[in-house]
Protein backbone atom coordinates (compact mmCIF):
# COMPACT_ATOMS: atom_id res chain seq x y z
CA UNK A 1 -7.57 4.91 17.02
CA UNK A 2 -9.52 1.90 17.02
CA UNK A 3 -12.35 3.31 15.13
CA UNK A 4 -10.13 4.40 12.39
CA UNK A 5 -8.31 1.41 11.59
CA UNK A 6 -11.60 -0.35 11.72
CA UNK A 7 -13.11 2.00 9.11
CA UNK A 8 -9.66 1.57 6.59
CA UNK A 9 -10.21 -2.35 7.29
CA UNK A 10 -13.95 -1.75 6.39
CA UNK A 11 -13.60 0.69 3.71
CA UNK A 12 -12.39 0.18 -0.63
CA UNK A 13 -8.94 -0.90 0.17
CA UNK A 14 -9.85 -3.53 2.52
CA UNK A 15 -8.63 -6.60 0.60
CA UNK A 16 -5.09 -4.56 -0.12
CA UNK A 17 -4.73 -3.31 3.61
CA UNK A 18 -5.05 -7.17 4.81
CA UNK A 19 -3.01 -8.44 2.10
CA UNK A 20 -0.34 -6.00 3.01
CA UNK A 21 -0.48 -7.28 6.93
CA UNK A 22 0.00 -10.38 5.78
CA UNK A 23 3.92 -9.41 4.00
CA UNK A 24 6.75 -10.78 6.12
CA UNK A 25 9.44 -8.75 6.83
CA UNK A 26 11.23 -11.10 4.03
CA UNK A 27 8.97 -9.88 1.24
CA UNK A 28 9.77 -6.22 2.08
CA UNK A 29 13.35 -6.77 2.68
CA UNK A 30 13.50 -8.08 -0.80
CA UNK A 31 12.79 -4.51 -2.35
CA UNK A 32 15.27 -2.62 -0.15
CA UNK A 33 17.04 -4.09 2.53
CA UNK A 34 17.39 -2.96 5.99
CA UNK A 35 15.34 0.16 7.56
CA UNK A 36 14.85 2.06 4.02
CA UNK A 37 12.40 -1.34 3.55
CA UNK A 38 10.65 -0.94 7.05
CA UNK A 39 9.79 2.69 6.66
CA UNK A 40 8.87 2.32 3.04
CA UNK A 41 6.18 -0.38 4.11
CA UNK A 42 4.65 1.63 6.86
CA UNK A 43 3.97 4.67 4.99
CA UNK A 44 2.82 2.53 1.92
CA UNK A 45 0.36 0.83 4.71
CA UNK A 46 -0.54 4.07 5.96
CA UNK A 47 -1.05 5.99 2.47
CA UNK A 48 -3.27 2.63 1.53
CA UNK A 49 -5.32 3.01 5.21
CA UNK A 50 -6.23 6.72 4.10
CA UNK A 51 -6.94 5.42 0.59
CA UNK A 52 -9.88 3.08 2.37
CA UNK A 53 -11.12 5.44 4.96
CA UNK A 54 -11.77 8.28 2.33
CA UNK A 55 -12.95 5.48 -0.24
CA UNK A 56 -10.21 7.19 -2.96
CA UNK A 57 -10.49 6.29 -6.64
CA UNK A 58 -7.54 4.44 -7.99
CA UNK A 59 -6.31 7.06 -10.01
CA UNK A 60 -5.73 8.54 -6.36
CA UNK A 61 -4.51 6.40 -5.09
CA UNK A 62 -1.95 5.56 -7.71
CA UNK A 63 -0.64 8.39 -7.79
CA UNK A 64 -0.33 8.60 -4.31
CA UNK A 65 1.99 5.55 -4.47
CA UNK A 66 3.65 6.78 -7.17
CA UNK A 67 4.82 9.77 -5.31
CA UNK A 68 6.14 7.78 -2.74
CA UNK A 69 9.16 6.73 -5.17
CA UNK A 70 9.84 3.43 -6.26
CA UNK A 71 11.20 1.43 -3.59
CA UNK A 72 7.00 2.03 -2.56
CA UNK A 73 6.07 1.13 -5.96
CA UNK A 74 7.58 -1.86 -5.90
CA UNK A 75 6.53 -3.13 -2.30
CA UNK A 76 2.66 -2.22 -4.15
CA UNK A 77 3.36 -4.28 -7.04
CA UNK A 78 3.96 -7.67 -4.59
CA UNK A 79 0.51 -7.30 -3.71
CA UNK A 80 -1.53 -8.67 -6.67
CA UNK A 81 -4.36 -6.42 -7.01
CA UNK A 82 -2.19 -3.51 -5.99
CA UNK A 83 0.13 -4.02 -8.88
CA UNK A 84 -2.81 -4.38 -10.87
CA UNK A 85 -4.22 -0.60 -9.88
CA UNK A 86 -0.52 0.49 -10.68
CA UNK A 87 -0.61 -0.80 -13.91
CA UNK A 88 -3.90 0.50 -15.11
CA UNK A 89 -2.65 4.11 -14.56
CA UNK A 90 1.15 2.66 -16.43
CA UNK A 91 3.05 3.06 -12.91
């Protein structure tokens, strides 16, 4: 398991991956209270980890966030260069 995370921390999404870490529970709340906000984060941290391991294009991975819904979508868009991948492809 080790190796893995080590190769999403090492791999395109890097920068997004640690700036996501770095959200307080606060920050997440603020899109959807409660556990709706919990869950939404950890498969939006876990949809960016696969992003970085398999080095995905934007356009992928865009669209992968976008078909998470848009409590995910939003939780992106507090992360600066995130929101800016989201808006390139008008999500």
């Amino acid at each position: 398991m080790f190796e893995e995370a080590d190769a999403a921390f090492d791999g395109l999404y890097a920068e997004q991956l640690l700036e996501l870490t770095k959200m307080s529970a606060e920050e997440f709340d603020s899109v959807s209270p409660g556990n709706d906000s919990n869950k939404t984060y950890t498969i939006l941290m876990k949809v960016v980890e696969e992003a970085s391991k398999r080095n995905l294009q934007q356009a992928e991975l865009a669209e992968d966030i976008k078909e998470l819904g848009d409590q995910a979508i939003s939780l992106a868009k507090k992360i600066p260069s995130l929101g800016m991948i989201l808006e390139q492809f008008n999500i």
